[in-house]
PDB file of N, CA and C in Angstrom:
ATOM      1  N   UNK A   1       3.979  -0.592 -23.456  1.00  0.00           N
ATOM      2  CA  UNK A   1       5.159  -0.783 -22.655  1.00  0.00           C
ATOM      3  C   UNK A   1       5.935  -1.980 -23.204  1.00  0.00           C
ATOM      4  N   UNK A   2       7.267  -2.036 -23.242  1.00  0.00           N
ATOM      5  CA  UNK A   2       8.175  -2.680 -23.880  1.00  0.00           C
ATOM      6  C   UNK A   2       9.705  -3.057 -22.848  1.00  0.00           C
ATOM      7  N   UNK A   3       9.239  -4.285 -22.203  1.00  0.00           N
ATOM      8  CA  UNK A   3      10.164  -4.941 -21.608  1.00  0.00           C
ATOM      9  C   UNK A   3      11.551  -5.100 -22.298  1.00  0.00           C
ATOM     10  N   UNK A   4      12.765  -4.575 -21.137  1.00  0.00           N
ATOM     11  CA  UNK A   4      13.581  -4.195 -21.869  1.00  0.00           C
ATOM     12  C   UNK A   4      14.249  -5.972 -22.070  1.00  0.00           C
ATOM     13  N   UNK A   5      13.957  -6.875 -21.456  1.00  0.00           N
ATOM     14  CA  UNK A   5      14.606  -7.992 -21.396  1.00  0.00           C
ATOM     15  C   UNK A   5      13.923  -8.919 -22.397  1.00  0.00           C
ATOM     16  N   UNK A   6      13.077  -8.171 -22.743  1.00  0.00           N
ATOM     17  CA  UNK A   6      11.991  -8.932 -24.336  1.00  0.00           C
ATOM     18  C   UNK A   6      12.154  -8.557 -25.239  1.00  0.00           C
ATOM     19  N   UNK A   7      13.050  -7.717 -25.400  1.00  0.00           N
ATOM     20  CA  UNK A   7      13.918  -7.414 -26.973  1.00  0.00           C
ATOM     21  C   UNK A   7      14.987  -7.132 -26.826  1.00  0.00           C
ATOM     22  N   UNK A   8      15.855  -7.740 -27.973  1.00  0.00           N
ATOM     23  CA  UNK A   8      16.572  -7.736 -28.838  1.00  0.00           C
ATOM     24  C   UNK A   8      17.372  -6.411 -28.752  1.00  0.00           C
ATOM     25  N   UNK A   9      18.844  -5.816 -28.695  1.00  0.00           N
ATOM     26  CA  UNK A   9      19.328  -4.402 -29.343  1.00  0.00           C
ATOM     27  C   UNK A   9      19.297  -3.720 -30.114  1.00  0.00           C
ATOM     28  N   UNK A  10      19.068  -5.106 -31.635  1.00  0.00           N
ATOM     29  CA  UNK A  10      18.867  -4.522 -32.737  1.00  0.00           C
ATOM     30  C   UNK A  10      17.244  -4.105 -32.705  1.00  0.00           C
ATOM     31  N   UNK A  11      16.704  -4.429 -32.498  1.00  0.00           N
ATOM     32  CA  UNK A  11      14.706  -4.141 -32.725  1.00  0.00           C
ATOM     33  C   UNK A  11      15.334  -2.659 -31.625  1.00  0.00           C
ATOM     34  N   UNK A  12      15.735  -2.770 -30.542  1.00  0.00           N
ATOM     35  CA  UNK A  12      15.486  -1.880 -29.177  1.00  0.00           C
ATOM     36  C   UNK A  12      15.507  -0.618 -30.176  1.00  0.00           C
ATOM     37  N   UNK A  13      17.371  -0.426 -30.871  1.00  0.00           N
ATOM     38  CA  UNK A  13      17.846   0.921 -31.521  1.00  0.00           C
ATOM     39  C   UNK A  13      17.396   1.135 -32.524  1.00  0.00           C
ATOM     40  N   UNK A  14      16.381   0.279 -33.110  1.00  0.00           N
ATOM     41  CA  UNK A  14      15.965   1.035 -34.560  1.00  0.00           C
ATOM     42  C   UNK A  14      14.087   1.324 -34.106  1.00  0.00           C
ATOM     43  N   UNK A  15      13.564   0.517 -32.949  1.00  0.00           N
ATOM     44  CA  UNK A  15      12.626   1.397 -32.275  1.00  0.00           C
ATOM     45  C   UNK A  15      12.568   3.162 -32.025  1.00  0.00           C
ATOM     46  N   UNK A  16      14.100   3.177 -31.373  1.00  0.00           N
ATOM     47  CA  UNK A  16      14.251   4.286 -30.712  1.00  0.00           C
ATOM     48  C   UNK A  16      14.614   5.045 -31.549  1.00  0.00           C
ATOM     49  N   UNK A  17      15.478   5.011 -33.022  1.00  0.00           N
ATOM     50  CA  UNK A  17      15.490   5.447 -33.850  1.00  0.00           C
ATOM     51  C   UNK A  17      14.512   6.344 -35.039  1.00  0.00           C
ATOM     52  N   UNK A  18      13.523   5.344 -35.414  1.00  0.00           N
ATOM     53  CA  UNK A  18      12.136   5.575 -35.730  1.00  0.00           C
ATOM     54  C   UNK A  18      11.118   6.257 -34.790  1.00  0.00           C
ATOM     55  N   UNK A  19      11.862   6.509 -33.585  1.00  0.00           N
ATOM     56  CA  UNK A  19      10.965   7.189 -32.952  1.00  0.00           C
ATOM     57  C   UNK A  19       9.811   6.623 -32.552  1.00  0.00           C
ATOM     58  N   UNK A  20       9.553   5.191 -32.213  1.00  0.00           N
ATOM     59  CA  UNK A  20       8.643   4.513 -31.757  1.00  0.00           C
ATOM     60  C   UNK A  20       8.802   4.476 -30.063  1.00  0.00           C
ATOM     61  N   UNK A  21       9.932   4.484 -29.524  1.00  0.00           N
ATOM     62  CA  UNK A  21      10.145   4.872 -28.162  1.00  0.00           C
ATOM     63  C   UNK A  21      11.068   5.799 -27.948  1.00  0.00           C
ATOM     64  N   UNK A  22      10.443   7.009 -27.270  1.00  0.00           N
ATOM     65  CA  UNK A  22      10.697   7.941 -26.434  1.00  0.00           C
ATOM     66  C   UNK A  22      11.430   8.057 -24.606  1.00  0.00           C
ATOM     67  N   UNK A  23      10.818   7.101 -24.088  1.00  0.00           N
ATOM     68  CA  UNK A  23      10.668   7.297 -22.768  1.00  0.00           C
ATOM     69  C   UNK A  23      11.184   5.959 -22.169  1.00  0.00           C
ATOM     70  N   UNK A  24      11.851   5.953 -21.252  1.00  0.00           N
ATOM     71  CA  UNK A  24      12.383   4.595 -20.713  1.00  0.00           C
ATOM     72  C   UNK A  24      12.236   4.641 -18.706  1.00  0.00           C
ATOM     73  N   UNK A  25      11.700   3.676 -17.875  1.00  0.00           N
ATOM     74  CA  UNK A  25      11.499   3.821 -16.685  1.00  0.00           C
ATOM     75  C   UNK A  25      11.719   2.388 -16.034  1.00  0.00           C
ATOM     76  N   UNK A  26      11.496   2.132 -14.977  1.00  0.00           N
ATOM     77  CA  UNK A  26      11.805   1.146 -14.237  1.00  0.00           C
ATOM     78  C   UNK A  26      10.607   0.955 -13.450  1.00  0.00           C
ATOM     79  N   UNK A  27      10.084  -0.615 -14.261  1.00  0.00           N
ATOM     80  CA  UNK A  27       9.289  -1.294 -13.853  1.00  0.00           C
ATOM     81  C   UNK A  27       8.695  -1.684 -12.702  1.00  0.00           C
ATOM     82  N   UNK A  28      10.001  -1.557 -11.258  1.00  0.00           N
ATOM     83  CA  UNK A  28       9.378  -1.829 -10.042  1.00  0.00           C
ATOM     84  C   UNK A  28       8.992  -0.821  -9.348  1.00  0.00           C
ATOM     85  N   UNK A  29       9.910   0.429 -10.030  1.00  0.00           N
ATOM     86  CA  UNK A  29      10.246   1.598  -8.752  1.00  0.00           C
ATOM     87  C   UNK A  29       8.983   2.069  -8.836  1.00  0.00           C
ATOM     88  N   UNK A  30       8.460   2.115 -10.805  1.00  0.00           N
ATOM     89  CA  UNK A  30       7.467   2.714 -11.386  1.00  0.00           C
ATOM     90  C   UNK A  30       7.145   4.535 -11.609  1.00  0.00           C
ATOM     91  N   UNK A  31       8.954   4.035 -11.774  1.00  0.00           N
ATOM     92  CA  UNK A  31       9.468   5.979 -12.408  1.00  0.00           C
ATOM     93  C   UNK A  31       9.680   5.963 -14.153  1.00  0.00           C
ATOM     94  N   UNK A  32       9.697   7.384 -14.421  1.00  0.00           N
ATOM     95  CA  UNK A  32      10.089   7.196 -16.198  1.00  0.00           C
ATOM     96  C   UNK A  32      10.898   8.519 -16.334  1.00  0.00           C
ATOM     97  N   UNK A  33      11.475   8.315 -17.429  1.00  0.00           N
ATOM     98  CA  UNK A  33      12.668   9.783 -17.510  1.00  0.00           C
ATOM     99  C   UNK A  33      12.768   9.562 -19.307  1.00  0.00           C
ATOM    100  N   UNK A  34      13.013  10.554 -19.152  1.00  0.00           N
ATOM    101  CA  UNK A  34      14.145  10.721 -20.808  1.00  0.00           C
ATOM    102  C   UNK A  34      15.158   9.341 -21.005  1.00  0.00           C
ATOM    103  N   UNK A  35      14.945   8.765 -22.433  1.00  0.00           N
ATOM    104  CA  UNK A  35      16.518   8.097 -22.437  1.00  0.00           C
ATOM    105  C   UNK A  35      17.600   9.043 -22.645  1.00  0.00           C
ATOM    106  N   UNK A  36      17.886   9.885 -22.261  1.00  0.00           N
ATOM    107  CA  UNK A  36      19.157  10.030 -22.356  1.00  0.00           C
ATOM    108  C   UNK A  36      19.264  10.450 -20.290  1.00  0.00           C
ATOM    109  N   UNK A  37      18.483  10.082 -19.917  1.00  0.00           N
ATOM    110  CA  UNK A  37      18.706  10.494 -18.342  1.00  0.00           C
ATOM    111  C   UNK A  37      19.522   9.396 -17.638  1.00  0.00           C
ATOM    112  N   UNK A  38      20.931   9.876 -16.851  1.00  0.00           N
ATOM    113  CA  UNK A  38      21.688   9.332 -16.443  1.00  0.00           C
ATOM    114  C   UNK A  38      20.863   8.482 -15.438  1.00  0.00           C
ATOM    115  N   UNK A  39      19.746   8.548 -15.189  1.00  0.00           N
ATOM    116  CA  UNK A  39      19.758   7.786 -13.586  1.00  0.00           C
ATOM    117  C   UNK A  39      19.034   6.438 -14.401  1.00  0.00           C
ATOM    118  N   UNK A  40      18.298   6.528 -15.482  1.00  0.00           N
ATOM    119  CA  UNK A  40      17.703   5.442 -16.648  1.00  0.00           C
ATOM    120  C   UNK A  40      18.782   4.391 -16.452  1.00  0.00           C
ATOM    121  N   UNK A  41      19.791   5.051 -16.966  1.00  0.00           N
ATOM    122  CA  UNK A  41      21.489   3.941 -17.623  1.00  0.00           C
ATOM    123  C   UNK A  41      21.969   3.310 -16.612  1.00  0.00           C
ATOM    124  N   UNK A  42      21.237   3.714 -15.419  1.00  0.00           N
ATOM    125  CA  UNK A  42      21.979   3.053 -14.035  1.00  0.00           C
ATOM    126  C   UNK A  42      20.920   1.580 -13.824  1.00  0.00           C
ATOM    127  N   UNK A  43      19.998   1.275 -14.326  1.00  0.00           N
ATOM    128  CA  UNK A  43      18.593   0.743 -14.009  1.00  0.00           C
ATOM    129  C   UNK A  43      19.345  -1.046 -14.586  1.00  0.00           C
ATOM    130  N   UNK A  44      18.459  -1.906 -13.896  1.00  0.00           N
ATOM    131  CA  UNK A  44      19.179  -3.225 -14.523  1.00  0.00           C
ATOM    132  C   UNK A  44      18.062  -3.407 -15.599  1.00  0.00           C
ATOM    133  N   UNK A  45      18.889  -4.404 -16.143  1.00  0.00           N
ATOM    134  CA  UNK A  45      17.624  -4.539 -17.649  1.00  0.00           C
ATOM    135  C   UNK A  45      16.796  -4.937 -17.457  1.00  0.00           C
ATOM    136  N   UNK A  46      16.598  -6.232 -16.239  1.00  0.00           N
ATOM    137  CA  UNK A  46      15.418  -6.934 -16.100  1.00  0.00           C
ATOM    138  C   UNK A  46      14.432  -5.764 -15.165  1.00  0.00           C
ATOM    139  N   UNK A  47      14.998  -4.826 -14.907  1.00  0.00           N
ATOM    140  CA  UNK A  47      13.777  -3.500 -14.302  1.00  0.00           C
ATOM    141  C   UNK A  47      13.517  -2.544 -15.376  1.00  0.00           C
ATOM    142  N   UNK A  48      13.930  -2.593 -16.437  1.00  0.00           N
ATOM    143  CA  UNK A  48      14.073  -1.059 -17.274  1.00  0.00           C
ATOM    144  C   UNK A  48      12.593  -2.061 -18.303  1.00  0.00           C
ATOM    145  N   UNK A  49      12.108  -0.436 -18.494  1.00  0.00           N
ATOM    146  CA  UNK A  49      10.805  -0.484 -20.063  1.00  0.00           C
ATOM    147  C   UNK A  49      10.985   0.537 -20.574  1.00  0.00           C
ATOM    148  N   UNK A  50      10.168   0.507 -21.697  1.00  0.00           N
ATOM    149  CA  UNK A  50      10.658   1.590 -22.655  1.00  0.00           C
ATOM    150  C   UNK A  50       9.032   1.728 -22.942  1.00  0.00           C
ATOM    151  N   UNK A  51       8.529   3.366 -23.442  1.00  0.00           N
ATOM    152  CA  UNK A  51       7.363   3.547 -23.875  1.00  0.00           C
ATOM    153  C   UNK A  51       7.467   4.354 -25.016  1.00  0.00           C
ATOM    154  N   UNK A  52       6.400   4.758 -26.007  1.00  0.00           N
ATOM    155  CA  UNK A  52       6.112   5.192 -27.209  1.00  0.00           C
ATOM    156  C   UNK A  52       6.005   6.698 -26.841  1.00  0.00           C
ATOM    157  N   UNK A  53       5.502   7.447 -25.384  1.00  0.00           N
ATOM    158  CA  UNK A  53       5.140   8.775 -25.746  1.00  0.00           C
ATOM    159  C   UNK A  53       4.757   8.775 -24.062  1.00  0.00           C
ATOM    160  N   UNK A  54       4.912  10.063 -23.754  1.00  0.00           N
ATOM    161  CA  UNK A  54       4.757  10.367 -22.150  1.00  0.00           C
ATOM    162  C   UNK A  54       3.456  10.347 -21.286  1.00  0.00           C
ATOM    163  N   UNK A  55       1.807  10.191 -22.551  1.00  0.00           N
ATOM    164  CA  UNK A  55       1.399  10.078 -21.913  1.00  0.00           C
ATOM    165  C   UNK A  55       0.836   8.035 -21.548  1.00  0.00           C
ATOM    166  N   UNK A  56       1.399   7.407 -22.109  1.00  0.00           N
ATOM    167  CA  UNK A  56       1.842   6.302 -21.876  1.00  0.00           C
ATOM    168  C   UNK A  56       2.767   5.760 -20.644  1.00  0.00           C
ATOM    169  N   UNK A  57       3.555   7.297 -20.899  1.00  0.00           N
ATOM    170  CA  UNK A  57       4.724   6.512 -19.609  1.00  0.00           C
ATOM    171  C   UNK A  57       4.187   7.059 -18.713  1.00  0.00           C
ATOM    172  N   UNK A  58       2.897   7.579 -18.281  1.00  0.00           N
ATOM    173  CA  UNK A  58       2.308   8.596 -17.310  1.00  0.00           C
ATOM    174  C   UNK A  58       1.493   7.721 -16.210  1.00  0.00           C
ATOM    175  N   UNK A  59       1.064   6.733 -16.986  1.00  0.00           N
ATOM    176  CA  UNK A  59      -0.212   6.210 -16.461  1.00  0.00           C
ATOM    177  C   UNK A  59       0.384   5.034 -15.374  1.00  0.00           C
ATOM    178  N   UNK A  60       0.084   5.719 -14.113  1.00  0.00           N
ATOM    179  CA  UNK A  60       0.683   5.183 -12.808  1.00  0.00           C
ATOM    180  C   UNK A  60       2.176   5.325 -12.457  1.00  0.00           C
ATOM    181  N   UNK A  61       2.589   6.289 -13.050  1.00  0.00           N
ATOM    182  CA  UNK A  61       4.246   5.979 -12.841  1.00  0.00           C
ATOM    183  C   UNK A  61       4.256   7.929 -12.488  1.00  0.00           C
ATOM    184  N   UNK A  62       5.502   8.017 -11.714  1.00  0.00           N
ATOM    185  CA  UNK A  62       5.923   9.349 -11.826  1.00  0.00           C
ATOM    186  C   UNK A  62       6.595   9.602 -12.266  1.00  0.00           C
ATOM    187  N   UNK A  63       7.139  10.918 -13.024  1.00  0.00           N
ATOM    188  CA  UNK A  63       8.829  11.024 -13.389  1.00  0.00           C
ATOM    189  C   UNK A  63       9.695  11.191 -12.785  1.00  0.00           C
ATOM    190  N   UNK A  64      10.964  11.134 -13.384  1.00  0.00           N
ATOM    191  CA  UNK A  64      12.310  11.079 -12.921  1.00  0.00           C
ATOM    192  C   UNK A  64      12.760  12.633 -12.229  1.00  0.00           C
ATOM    193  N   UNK A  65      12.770  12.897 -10.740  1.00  0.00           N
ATOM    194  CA  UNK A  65      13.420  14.308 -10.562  1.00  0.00           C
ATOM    195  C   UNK A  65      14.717  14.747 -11.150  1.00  0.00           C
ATOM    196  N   UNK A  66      15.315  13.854 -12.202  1.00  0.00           N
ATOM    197  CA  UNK A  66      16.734  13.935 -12.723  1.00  0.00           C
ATOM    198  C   UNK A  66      16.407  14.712 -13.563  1.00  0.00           C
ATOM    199  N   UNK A  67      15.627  13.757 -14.881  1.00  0.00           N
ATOM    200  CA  UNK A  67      15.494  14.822 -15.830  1.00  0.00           C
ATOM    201  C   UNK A  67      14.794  15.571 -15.953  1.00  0.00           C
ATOM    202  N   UNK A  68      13.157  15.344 -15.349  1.00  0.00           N
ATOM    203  CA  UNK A  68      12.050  16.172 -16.085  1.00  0.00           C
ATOM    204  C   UNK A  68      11.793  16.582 -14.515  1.00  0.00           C
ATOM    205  N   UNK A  69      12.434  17.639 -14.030  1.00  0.00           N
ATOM    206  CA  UNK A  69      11.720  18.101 -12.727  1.00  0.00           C
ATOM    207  C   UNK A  69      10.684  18.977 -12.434  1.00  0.00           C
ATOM    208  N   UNK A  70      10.335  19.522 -13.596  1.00  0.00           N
ATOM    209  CA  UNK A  70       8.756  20.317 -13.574  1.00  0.00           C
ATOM    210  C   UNK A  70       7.436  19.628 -13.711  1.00  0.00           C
ATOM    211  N   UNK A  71       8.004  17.868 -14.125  1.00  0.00           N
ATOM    212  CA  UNK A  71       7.092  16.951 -14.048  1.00  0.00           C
ATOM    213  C   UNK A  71       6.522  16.538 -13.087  1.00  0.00           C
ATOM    214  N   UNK A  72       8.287  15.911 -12.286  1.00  0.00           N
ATOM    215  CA  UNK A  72       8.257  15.825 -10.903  1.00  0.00           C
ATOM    216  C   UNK A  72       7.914  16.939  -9.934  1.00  0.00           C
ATOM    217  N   UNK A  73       8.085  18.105  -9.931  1.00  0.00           N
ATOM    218  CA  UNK A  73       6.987  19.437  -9.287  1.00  0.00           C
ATOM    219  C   UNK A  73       6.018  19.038  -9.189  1.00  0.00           C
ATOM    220  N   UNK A  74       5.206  18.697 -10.353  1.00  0.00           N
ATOM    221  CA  UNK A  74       3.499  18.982 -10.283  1.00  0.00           C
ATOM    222  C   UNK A  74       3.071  17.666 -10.094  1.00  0.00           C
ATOM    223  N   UNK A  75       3.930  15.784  -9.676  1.00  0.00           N
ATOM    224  CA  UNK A  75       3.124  15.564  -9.616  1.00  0.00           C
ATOM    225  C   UNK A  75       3.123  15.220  -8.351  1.00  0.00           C
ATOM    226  N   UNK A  76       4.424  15.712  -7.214  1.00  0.00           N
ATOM    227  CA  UNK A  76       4.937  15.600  -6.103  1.00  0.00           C
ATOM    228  C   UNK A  76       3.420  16.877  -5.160  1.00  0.00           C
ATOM    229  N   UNK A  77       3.028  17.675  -6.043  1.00  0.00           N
ATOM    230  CA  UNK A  77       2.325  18.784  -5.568  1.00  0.00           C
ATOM    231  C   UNK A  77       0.650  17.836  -5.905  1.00  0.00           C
ATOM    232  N   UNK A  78       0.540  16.867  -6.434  1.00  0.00           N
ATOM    233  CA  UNK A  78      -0.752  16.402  -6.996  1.00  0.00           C
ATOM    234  C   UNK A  78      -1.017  15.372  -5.794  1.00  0.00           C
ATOM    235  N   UNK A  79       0.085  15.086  -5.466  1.00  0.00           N
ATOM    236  CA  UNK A  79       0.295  13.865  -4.370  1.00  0.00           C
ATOM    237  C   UNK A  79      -0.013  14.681  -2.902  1.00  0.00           C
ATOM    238  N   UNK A  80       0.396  15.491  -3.139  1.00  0.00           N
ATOM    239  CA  UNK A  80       0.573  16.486  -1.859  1.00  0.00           C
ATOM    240  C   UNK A  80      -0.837  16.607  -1.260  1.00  0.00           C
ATOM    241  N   UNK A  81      -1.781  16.994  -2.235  1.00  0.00           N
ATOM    242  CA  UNK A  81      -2.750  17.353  -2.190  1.00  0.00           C
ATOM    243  C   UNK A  81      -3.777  16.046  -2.295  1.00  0.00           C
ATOM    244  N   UNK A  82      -3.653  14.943  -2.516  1.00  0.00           N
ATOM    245  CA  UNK A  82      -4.307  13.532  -2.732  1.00  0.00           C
ATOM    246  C   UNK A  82      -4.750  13.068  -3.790  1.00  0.00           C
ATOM    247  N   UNK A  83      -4.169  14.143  -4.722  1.00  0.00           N
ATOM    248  CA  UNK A  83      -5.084  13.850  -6.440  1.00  0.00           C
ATOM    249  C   UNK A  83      -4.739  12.857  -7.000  1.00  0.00           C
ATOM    250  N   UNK A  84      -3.340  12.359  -6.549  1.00  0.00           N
ATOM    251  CA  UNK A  84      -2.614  11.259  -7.366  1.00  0.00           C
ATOM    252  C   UNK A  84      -2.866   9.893  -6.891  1.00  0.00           C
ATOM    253  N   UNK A  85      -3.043   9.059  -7.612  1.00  0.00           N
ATOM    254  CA  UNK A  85      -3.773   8.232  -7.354  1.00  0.00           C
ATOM    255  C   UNK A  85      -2.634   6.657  -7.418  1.00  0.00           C
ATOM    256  N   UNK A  86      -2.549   5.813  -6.647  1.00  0.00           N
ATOM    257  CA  UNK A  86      -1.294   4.640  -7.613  1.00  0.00           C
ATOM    258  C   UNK A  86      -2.069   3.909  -7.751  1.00  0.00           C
ATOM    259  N   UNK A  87      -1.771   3.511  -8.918  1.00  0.00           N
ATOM    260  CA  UNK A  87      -2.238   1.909  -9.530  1.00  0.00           C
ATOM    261  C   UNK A  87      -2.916   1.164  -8.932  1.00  0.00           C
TER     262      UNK A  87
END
């Protein structure tokens, strides 16, 4: 996980470039989405992180019902049922 207020723009876009981060979420809410998900771009910097790969951005966090809502399906249905566990 990669605090968005602990780097730099230039390191951030050539991370994301290289394909070293994928996934961007908000630290307090402890959601994650696609970067290109509008509700991400709304997030303040000192709440936003960035991760390498989803099952990274998985671990204690849920996804975003914006972008990935079949994520959010199964894990709204995992919760439902008590499987999901928080942090």
């Amino acid at each position: 996980m990669i605090r968005h207020d602990a780097i730099d723009d230039d390191d951030l876009r050539r991370l994301i470039v290289t394909g070293h981060i994928r996934y961007g979420g908000n630290r307090r809410l402890r959601i994650y989405g696609r970067l290109d998900c509008a509700l991400g771009k709304r997030m303040k910097r000192a709440s936003r992180v960035f991760f390498g790969d989803a099952d990274e951005a998985r671990r204690g966090r849920f996804s975003s019902w914006h972008c990935l809502r079949d994520d959010y399906a199964r894990w709204k249905d995992t919760r439902r049922r008590g499987i999901w566990q928080s942090p």
